[in-house]
PDB file of N, CA and C in Angstrom:
ATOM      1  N   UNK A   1     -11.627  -5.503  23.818  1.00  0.00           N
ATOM      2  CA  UNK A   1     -11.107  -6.557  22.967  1.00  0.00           C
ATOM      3  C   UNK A   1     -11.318  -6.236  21.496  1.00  0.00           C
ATOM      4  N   UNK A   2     -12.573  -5.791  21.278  1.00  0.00           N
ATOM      5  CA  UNK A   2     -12.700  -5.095  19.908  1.00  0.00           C
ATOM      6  C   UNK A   2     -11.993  -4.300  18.889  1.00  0.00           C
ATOM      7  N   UNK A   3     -11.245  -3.281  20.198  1.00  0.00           N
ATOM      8  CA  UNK A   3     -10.463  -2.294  19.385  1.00  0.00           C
ATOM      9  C   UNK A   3      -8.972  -3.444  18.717  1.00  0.00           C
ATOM     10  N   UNK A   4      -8.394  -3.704  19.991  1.00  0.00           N
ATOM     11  CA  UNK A   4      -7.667  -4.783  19.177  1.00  0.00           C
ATOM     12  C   UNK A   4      -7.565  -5.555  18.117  1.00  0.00           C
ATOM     13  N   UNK A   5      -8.682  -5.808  17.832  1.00  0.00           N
ATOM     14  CA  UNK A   5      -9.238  -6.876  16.659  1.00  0.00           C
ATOM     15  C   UNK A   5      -9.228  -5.872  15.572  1.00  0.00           C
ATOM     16  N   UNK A   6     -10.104  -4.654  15.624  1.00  0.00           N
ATOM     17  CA  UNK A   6      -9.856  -3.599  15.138  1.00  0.00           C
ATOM     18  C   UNK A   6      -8.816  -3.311  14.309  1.00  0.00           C
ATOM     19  N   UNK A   7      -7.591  -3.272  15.194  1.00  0.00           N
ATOM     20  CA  UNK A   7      -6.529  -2.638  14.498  1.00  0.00           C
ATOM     21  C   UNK A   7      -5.366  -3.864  13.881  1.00  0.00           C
ATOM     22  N   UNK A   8      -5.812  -4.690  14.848  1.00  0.00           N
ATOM     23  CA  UNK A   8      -5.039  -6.402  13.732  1.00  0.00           C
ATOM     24  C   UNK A   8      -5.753  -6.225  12.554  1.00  0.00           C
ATOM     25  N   UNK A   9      -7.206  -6.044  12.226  1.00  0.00           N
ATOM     26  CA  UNK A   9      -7.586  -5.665  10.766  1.00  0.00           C
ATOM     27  C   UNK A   9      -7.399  -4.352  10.008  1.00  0.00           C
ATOM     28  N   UNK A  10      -7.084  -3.475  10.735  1.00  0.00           N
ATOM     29  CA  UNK A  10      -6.541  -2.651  10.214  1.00  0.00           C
ATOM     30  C   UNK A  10      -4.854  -2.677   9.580  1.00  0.00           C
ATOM     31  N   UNK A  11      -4.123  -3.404  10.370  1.00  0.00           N
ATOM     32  CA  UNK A  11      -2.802  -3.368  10.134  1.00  0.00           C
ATOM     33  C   UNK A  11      -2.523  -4.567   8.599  1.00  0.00           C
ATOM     34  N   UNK A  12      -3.707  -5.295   8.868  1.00  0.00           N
ATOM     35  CA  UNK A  12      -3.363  -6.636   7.641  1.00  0.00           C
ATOM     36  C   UNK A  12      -3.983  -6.053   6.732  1.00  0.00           C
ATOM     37  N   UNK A  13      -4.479  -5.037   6.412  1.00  0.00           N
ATOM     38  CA  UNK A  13      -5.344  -4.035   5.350  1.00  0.00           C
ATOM     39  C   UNK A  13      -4.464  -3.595   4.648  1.00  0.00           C
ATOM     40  N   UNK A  14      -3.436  -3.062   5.791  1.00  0.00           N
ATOM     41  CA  UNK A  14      -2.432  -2.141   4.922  1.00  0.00           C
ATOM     42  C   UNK A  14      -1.403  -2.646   4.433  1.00  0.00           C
ATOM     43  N   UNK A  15      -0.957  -3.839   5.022  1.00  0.00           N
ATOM     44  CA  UNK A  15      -0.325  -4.766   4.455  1.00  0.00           C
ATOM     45  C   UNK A  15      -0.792  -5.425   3.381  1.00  0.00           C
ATOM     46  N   UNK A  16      -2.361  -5.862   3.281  1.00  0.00           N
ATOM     47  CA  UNK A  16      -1.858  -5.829   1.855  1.00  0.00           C
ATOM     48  C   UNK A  16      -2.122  -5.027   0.482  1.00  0.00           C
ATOM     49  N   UNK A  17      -2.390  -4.069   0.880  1.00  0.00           N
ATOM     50  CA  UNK A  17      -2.262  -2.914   0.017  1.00  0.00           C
ATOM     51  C   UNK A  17      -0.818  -2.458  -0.131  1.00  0.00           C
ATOM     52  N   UNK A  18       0.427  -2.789   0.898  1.00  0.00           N
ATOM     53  CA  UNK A  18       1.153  -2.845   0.019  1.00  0.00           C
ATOM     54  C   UNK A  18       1.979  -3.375  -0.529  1.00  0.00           C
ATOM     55  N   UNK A  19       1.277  -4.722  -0.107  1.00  0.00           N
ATOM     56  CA  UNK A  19       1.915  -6.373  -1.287  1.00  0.00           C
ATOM     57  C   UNK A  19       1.517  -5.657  -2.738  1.00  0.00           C
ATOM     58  N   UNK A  20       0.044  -5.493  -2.521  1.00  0.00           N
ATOM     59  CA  UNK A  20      -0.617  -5.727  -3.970  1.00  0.00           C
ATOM     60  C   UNK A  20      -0.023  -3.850  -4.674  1.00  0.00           C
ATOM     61  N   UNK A  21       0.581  -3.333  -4.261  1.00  0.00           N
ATOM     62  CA  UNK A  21       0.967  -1.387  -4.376  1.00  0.00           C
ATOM     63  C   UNK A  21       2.451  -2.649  -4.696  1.00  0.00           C
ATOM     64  N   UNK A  22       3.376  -3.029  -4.473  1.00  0.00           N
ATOM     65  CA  UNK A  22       4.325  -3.372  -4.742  1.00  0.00           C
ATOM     66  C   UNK A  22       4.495  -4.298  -6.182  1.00  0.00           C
ATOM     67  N   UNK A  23       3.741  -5.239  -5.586  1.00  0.00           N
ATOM     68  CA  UNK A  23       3.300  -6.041  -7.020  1.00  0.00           C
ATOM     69  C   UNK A  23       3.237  -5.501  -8.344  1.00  0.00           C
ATOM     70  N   UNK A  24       2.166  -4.296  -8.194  1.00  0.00           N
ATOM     71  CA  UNK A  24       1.604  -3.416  -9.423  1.00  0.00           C
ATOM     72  C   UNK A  24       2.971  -2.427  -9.977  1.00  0.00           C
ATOM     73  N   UNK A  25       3.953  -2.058  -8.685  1.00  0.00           N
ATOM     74  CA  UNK A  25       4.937  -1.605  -9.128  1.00  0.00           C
ATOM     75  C   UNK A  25       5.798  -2.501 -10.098  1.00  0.00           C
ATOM     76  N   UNK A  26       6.350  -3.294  -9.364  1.00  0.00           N
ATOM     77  CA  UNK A  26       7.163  -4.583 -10.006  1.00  0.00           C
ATOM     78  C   UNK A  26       6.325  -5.126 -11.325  1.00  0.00           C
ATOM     79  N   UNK A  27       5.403  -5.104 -11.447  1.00  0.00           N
ATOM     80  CA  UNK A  27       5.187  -5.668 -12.951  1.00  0.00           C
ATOM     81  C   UNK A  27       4.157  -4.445 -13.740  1.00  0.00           C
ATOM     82  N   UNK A  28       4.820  -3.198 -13.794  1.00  0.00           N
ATOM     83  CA  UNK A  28       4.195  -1.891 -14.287  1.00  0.00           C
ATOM     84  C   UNK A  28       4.351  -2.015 -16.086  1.00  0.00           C
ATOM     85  N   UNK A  29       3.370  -1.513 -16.835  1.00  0.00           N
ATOM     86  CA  UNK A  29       3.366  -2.091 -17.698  1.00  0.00           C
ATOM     87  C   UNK A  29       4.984  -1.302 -18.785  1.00  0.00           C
ATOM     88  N   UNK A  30       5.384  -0.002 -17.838  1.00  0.00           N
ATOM     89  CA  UNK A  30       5.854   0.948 -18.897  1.00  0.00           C
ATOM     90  C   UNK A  30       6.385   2.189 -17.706  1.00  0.00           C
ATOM     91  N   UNK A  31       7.195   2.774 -17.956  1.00  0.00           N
ATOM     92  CA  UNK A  31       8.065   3.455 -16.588  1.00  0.00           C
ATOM     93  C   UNK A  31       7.009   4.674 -16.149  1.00  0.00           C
ATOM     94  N   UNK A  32       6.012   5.313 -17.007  1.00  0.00           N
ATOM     95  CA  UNK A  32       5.231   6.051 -16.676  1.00  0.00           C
ATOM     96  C   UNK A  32       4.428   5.650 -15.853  1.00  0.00           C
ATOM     97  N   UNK A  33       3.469   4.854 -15.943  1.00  0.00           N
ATOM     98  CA  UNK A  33       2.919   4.058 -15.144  1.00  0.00           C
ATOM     99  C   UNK A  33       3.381   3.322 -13.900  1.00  0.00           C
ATOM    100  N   UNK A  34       4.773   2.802 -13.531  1.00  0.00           N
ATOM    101  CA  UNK A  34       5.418   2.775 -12.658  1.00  0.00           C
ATOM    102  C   UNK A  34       5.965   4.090 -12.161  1.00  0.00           C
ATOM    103  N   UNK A  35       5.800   5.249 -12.230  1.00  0.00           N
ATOM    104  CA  UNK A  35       6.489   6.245 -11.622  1.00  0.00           C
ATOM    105  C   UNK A  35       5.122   6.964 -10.841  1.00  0.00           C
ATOM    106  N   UNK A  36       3.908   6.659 -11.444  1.00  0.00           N
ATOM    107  CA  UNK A  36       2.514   7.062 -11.306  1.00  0.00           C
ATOM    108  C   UNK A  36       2.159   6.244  -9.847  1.00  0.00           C
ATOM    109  N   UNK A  37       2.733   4.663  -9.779  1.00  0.00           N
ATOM    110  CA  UNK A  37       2.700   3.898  -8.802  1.00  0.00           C
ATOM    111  C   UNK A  37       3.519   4.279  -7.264  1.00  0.00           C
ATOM    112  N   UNK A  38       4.569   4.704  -7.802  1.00  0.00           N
ATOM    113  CA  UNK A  38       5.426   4.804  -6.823  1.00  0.00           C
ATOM    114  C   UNK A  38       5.100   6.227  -6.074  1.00  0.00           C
ATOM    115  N   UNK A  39       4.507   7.298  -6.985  1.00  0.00           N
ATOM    116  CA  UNK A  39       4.019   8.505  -6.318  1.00  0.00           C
ATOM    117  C   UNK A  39       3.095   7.790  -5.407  1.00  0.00           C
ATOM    118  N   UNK A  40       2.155   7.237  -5.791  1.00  0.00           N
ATOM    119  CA  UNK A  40       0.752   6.502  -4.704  1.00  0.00           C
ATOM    120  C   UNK A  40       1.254   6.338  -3.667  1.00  0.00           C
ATOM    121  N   UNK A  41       2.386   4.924  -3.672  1.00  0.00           N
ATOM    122  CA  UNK A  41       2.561   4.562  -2.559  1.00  0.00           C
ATOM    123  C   UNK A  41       3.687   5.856  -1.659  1.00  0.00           C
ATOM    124  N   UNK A  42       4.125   6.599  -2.167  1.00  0.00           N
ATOM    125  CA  UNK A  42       5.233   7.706  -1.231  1.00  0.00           C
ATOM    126  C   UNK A  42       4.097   8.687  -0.777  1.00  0.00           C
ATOM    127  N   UNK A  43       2.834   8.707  -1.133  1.00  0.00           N
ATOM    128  CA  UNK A  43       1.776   9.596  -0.814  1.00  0.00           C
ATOM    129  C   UNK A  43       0.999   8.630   0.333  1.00  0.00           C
ATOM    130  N   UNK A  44       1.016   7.535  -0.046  1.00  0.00           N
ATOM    131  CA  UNK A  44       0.190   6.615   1.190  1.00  0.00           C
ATOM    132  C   UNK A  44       1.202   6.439   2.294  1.00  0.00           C
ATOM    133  N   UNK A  45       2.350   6.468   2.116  1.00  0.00           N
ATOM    134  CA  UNK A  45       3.500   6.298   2.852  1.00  0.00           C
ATOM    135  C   UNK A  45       3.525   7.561   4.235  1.00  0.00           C
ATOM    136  N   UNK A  46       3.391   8.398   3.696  1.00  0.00           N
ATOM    137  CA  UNK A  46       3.470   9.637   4.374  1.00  0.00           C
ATOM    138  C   UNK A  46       2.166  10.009   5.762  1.00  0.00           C
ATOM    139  N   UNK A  47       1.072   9.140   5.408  1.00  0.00           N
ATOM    140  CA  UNK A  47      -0.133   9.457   5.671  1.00  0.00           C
ATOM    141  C   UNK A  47      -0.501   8.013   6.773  1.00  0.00           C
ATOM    142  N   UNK A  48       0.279   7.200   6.845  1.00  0.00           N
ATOM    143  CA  UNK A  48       0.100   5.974   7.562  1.00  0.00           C
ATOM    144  C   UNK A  48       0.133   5.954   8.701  1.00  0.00           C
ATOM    145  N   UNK A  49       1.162   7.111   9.489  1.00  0.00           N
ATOM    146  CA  UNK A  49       1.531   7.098  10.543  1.00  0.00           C
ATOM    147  C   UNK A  49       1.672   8.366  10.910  1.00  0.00           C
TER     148      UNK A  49
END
């Protein structure tokens, strides 16, 4: 039963890392910094699954 629980907290982890990875995109202060964001998340993207 554990592992389950486990990975329901694992899955709402990553969710919201990437509310809050989206967020930070959408209100980036300056396109450098949004392009710096979007590498993160296409690098976390890759590595999730």
């Amino acid at each position: 039963m554990s592992n389950i629980a486990a990975k329901l907290r694992a899955r709402r982890a990553e969710a919201r890392t990437r509310r809050a990875l989206s967020r930070a995109i959408d209100t980036a202060s300056s396109a450098t910094v949004r392009q710096e964001l979007l590498a993160i998340a296409q690098a976390r993207h890759t590595h999730m699954r």
